[in-house]
C-alpha atoms as a PDB file:
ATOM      1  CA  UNK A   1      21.702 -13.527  10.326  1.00  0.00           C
ATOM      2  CA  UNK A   2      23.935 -10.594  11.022  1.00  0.00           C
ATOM      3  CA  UNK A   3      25.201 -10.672  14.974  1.00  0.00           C
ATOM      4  CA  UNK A   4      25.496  -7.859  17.267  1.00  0.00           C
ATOM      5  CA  UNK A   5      22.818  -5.228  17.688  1.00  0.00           C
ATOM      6  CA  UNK A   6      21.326  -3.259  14.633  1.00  0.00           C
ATOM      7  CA  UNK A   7      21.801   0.358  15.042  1.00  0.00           C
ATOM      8  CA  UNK A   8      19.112   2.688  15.657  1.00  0.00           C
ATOM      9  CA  UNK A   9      19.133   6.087  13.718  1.00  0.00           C
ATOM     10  CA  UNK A  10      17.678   8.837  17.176  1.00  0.00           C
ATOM     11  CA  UNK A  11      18.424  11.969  15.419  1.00  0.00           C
ATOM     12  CA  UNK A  12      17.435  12.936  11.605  1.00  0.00           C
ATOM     13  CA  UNK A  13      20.670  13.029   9.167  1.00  0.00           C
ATOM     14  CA  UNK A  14      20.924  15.656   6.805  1.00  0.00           C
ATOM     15  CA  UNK A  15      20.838  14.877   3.197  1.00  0.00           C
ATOM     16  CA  UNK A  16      24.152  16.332   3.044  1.00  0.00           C
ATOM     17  CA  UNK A  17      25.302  13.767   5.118  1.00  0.00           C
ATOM     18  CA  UNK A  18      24.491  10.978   2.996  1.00  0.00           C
ATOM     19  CA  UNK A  19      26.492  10.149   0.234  1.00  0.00           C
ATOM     20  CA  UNK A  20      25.353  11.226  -3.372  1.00  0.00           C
ATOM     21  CA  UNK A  21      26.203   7.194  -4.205  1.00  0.00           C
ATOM     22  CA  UNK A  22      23.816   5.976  -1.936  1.00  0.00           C
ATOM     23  CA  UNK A  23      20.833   8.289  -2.330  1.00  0.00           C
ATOM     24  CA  UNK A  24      20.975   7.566  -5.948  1.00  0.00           C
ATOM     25  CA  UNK A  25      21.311   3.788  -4.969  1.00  0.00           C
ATOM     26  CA  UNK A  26      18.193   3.857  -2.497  1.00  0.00           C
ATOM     27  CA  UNK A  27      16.444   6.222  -5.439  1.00  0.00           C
ATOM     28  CA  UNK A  28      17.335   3.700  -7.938  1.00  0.00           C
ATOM     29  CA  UNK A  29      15.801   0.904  -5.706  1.00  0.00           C
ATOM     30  CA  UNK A  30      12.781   3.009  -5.342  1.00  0.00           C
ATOM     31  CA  UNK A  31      11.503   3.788  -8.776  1.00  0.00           C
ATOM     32  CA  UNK A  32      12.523  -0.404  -9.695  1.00  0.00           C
ATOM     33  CA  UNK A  33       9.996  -1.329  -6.883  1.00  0.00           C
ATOM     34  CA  UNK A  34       7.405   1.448  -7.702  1.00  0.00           C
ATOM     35  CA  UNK A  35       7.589   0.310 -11.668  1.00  0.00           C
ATOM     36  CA  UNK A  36       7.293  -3.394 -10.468  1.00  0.00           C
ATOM     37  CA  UNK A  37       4.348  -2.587  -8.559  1.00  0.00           C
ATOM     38  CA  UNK A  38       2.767  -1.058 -11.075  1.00  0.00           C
ATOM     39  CA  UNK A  39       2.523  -4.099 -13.052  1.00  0.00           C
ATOM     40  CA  UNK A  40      -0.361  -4.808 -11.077  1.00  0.00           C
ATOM     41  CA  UNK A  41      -2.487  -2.745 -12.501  1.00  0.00           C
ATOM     42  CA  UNK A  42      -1.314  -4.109 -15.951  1.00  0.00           C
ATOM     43  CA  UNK A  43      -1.524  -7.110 -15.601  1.00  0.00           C
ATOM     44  CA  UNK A  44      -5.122  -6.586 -13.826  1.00  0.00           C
ATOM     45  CA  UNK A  45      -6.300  -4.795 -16.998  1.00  0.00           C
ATOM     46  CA  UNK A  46      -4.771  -7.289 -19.289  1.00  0.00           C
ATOM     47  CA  UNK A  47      -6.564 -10.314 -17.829  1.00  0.00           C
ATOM     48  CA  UNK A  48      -9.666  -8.468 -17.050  1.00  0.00           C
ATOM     49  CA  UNK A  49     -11.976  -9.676 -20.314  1.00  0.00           C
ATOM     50  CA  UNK A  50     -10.580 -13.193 -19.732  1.00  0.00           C
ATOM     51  CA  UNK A  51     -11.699 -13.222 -16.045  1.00  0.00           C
ATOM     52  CA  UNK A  52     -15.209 -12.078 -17.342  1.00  0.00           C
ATOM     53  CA  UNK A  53     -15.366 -14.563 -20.080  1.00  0.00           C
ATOM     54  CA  UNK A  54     -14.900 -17.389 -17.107  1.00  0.00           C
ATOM     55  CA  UNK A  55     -16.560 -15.566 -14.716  1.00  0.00           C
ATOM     56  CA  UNK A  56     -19.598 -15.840 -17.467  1.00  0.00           C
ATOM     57  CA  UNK A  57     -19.172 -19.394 -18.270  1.00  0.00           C
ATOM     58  CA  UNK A  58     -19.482 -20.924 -14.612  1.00  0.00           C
ATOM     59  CA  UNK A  59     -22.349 -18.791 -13.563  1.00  0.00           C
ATOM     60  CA  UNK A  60     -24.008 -20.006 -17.007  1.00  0.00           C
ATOM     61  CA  UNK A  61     -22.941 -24.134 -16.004  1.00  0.00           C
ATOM     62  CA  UNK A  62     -23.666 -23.898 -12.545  1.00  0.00           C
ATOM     63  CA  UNK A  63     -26.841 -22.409 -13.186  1.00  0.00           C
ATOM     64  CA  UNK A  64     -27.630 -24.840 -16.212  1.00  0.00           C
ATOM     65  CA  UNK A  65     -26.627 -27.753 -13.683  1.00  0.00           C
ATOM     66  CA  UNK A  66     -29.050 -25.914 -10.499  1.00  0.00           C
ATOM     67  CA  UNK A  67     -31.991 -26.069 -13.412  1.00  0.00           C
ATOM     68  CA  UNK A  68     -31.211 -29.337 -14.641  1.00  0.00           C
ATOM     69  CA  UNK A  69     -31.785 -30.348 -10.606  1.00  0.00           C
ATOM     70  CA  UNK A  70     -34.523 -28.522  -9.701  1.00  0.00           C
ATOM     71  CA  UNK A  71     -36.180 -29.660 -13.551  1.00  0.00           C
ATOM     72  CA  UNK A  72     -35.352 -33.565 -12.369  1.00  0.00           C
ATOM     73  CA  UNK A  73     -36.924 -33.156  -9.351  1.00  0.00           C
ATOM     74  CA  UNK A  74     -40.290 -32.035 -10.858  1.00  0.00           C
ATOM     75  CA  UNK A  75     -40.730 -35.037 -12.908  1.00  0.00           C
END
């Protein structure tokens, strides 16, 4: 952990005031995080039919298994 106190910004900077390096550092840093969070919605649309295929299969057993149950207790 850094020591000392953190500095607060209290007035706005201008964008002329910040370095050309470092706004295409923090820009940089911006578009990595907006293209990892866009995986996401990849990934979500990738496993999609394979979440439905389970999804399917354990309503299908644990409904088999609540008939097989309810059919053991009629007999």
């Amino acid at each position: 952990m850094p020591s000392g106190s953190i500095p607060v910004l209290t007035t706005v900077m201008s964008e002329v005031a910040v370095s050309q390096a470092l706004r295409d550092a923090l820009d940089a840093r911006a578009q990595r995080k907006a293209d990892w969070m866009s995986l996401e919605s990849h990934l979500l649309h990738a496993l999609r039919p394979e979440m439905e295929r389970l999804t399917t299969e354990l309503v299908r057993a644990s409904l088999l298994e609540a008939w097989r149950k309810h059919a053991n207790g009629l007999d």
